[in-house]
N, C-alpha and C. Protein backbone atom coordinates (compact mmCIF):
# COMPACT_ATOMS: atom_id res chain seq x y z
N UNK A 1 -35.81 -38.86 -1.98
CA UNK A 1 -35.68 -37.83 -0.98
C UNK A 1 -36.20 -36.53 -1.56
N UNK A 2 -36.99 -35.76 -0.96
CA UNK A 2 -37.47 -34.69 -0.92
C UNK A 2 -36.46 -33.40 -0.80
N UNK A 3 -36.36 -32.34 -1.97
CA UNK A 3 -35.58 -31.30 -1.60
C UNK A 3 -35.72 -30.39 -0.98
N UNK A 4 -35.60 -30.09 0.69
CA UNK A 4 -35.95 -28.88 1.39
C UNK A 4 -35.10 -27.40 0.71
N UNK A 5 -36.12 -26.88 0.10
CA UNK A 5 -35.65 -25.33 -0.16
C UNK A 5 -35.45 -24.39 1.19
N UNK A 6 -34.65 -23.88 1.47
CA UNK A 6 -34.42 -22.83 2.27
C UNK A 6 -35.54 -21.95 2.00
N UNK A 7 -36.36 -21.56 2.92
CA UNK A 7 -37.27 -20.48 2.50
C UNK A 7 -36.80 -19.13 2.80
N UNK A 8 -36.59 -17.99 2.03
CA UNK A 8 -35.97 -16.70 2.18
C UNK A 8 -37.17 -15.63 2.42
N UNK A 9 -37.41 -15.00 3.40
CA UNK A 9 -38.50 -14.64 3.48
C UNK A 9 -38.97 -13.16 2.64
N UNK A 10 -39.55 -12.76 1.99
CA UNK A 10 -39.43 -11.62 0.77
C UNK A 10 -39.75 -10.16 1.44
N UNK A 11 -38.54 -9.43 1.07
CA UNK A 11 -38.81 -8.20 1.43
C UNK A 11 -40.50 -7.23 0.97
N UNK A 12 -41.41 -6.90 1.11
CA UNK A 12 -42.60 -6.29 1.25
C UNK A 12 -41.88 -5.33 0.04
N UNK A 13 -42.59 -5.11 -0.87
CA UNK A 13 -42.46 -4.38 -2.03
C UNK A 13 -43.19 -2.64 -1.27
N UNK A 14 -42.44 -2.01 -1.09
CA UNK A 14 -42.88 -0.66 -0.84
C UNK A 14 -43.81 -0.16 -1.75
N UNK A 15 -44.40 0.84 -1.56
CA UNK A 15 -45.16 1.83 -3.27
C UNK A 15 -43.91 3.06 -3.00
N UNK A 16 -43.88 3.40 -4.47
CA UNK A 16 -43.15 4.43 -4.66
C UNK A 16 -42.74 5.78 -4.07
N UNK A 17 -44.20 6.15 -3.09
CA UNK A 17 -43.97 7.08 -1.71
C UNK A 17 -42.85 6.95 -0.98
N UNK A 18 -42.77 5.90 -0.62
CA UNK A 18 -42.47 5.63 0.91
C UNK A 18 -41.02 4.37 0.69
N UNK A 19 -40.92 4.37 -0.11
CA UNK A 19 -39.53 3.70 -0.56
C UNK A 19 -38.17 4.95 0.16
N UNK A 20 -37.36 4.02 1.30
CA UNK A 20 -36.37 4.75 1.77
C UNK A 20 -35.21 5.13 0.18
N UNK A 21 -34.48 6.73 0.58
CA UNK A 21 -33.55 6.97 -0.25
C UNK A 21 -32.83 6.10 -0.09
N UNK A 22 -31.52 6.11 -1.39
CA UNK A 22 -30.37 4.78 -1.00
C UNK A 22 -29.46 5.30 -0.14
N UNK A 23 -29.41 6.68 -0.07
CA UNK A 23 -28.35 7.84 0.33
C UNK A 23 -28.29 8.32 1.29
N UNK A 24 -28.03 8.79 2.10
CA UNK A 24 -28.06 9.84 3.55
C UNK A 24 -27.66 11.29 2.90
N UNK A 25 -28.25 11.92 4.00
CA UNK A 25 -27.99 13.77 3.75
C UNK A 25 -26.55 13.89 3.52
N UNK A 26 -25.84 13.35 4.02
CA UNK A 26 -24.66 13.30 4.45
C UNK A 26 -23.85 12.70 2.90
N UNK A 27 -24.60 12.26 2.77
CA UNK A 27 -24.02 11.43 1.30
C UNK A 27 -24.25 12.33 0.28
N UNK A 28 -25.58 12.76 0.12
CA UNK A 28 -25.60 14.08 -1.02
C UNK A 28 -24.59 15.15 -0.72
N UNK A 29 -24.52 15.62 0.34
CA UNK A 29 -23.73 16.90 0.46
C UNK A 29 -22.39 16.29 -0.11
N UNK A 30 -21.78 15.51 0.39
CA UNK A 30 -20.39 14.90 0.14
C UNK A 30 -20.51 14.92 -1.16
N UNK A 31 -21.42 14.47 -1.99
CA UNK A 31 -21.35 14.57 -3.90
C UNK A 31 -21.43 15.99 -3.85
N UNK A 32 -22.45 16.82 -3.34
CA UNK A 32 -22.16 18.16 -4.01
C UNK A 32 -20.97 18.78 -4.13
N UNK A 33 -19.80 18.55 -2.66
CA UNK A 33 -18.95 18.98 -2.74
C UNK A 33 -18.08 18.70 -3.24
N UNK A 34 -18.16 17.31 -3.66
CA UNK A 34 -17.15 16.41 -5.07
C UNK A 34 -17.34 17.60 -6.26
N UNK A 35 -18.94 17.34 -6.71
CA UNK A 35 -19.24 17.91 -8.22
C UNK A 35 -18.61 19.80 -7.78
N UNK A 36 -18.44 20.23 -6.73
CA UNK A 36 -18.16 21.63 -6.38
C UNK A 36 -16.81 21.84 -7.27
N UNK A 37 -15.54 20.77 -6.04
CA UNK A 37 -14.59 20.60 -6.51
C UNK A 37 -13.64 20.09 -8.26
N UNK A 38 -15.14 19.27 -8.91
CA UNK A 38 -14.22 18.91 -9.88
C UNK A 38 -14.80 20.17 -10.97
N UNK A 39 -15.73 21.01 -10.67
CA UNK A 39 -15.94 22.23 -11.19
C UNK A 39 -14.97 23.15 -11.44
N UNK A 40 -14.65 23.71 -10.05
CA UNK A 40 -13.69 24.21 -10.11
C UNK A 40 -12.12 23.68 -11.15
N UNK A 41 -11.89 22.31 -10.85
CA UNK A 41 -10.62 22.13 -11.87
C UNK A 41 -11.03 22.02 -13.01
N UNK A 42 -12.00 21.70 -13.68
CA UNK A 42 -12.39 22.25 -15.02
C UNK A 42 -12.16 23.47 -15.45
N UNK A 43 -12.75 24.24 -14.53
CA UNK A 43 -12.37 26.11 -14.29
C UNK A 43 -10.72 26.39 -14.44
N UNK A 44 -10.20 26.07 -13.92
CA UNK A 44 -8.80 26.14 -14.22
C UNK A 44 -7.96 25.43 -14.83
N UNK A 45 -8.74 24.62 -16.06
CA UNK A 45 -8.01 24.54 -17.41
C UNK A 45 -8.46 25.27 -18.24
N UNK A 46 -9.67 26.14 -18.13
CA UNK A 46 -10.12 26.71 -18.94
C UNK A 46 -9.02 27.88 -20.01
N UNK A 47 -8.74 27.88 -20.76
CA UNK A 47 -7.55 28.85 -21.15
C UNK A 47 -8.45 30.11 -21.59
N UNK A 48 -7.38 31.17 -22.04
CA UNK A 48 -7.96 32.44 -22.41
C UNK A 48 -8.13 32.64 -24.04
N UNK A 49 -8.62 33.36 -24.57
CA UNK A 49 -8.32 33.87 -25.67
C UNK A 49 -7.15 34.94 -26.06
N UNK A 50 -6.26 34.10 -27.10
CA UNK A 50 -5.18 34.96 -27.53
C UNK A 50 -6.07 36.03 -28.32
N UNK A 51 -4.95 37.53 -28.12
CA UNK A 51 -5.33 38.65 -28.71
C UNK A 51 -5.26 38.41 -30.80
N UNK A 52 -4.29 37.48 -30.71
CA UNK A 52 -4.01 37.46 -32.32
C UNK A 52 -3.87 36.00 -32.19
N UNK A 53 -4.43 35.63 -33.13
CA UNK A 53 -4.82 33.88 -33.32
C UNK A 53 -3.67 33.48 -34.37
N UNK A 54 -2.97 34.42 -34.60
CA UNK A 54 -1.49 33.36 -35.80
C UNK A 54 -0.45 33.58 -34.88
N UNK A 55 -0.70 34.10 -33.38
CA UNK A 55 0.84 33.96 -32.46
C UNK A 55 0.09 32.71 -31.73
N UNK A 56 1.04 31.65 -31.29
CA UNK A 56 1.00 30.70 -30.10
C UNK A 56 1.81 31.03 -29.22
N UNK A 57 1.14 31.28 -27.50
CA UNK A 57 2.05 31.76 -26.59
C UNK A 57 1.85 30.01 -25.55
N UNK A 58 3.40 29.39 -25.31
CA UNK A 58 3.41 28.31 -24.77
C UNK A 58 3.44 28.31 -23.50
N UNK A 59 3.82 29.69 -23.39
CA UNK A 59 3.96 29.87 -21.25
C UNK A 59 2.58 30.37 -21.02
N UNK A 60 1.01 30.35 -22.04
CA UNK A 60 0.16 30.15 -21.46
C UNK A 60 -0.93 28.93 -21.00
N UNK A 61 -0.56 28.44 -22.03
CA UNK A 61 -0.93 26.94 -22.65
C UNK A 61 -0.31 26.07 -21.65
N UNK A 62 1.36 25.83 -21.65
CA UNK A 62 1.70 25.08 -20.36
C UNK A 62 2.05 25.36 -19.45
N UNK A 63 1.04 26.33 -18.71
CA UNK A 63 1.03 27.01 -17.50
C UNK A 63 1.54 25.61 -16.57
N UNK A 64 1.55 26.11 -15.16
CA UNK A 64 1.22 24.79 -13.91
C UNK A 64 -0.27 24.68 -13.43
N UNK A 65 -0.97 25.96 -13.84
CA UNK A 65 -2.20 25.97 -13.09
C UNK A 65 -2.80 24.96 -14.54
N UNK A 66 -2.39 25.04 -15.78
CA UNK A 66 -3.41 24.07 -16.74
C UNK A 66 -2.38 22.60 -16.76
N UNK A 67 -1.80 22.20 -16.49
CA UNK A 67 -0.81 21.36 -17.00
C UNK A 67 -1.21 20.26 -15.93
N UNK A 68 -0.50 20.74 -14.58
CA UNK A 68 -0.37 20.21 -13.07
C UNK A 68 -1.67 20.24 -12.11
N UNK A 69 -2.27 21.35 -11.80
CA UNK A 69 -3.00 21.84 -10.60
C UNK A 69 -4.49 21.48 -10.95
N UNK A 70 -4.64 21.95 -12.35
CA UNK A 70 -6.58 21.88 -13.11
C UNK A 70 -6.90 20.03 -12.69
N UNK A 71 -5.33 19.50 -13.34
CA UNK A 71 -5.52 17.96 -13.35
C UNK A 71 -5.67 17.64 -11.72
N UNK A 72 -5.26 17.83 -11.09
CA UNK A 72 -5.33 17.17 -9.83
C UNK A 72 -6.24 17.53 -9.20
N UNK A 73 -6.84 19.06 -8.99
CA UNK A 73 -8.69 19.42 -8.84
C UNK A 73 -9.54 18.44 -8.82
N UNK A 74 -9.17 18.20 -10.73
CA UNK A 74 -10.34 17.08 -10.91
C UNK A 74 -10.23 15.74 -10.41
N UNK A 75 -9.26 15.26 -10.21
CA UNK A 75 -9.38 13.80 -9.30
C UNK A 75 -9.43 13.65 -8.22
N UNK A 76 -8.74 14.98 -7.40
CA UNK A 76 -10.13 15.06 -6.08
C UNK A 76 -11.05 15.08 -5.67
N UNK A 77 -11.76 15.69 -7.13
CA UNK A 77 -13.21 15.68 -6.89
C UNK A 77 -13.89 15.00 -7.61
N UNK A 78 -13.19 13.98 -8.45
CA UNK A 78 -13.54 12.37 -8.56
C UNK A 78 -13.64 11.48 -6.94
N UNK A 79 -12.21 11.72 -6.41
CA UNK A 79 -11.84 11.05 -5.21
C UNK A 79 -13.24 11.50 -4.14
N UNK A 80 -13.28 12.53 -4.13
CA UNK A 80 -15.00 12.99 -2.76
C UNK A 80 -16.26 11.90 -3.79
N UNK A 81 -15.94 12.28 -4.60
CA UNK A 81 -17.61 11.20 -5.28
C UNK A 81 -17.20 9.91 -4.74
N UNK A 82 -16.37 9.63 -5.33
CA UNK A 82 -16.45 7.52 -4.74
C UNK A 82 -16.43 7.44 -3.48
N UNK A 83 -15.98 8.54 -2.91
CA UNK A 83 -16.11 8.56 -0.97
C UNK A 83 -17.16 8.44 -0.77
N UNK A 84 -18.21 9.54 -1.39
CA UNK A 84 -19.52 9.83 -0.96
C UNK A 84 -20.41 8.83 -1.71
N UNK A 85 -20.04 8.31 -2.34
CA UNK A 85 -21.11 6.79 -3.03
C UNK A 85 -20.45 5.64 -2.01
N UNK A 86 -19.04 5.37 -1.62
CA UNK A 86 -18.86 4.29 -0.93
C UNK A 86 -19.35 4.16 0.82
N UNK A 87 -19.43 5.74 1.26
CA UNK A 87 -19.89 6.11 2.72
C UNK A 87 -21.05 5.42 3.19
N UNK A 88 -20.86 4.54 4.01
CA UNK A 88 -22.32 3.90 4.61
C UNK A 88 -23.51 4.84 5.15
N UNK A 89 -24.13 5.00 4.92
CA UNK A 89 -25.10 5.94 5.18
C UNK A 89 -25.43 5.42 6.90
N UNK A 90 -26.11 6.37 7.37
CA UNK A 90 -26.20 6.77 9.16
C UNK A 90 -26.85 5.57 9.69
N UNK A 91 -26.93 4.67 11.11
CA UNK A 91 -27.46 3.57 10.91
C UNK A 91 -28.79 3.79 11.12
N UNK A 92 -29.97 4.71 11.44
CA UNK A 92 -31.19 5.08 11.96
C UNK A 92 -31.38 4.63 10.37
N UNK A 93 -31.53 5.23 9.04
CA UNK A 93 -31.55 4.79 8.08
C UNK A 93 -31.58 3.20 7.51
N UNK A 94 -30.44 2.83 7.70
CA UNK A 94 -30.15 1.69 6.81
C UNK A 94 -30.83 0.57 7.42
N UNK A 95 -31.32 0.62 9.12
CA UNK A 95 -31.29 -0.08 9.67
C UNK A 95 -33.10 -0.28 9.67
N UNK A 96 -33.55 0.92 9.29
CA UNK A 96 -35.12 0.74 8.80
C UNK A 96 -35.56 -0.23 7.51
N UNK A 97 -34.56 -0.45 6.43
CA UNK A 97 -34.84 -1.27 5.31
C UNK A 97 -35.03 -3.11 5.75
């Protein structure tokens, strides 16, 4: 007996022009505003410089804004990136590939 292969018919290799993005507009902006947000909580762990470097002051160090608030910034704006990488892009797009 003869093995019938399923024939899969091959997607047309684009040239590098004209190859659709993987992304929608909609999808970049959503990362920018991820990378916006986890900016910002970086920004607010940033600590200050003590005036005299042989005192340690602990109510600056374990503030709530560096301890609690900087941390949770940043995993929101972890949380908008995997949104904006998991978001199906618009169907006029996807539906051209």
């Amino acid at each position: 007996m003869a093995k019938q292969l399923s024939r899969i018919p091959a997607q047309k290799k684009l040239p590098r022009t004209q190859r659709p993005f993987l992304f929608d507009r909609t999808n970049y902006m959503i990362m920018l505003i991820g990378l916006v947000v986890f900016i910002i909580g970086l920004l607010l762990m940033v600590g200050g410089k003590s005036p005299d470097p042989n005192q340690f002051y602990p109510q600056e160090i374990y503030s709530f804004r560096r301890i609690t608030l900087a941390p949770i910034v940043i995993i929101l704006g972890l949380v908008i990136e995997v949104f904006a990488i998991m978001k199906k892009p618009s169907g006029s797009q996807s539906e051209k590939v």
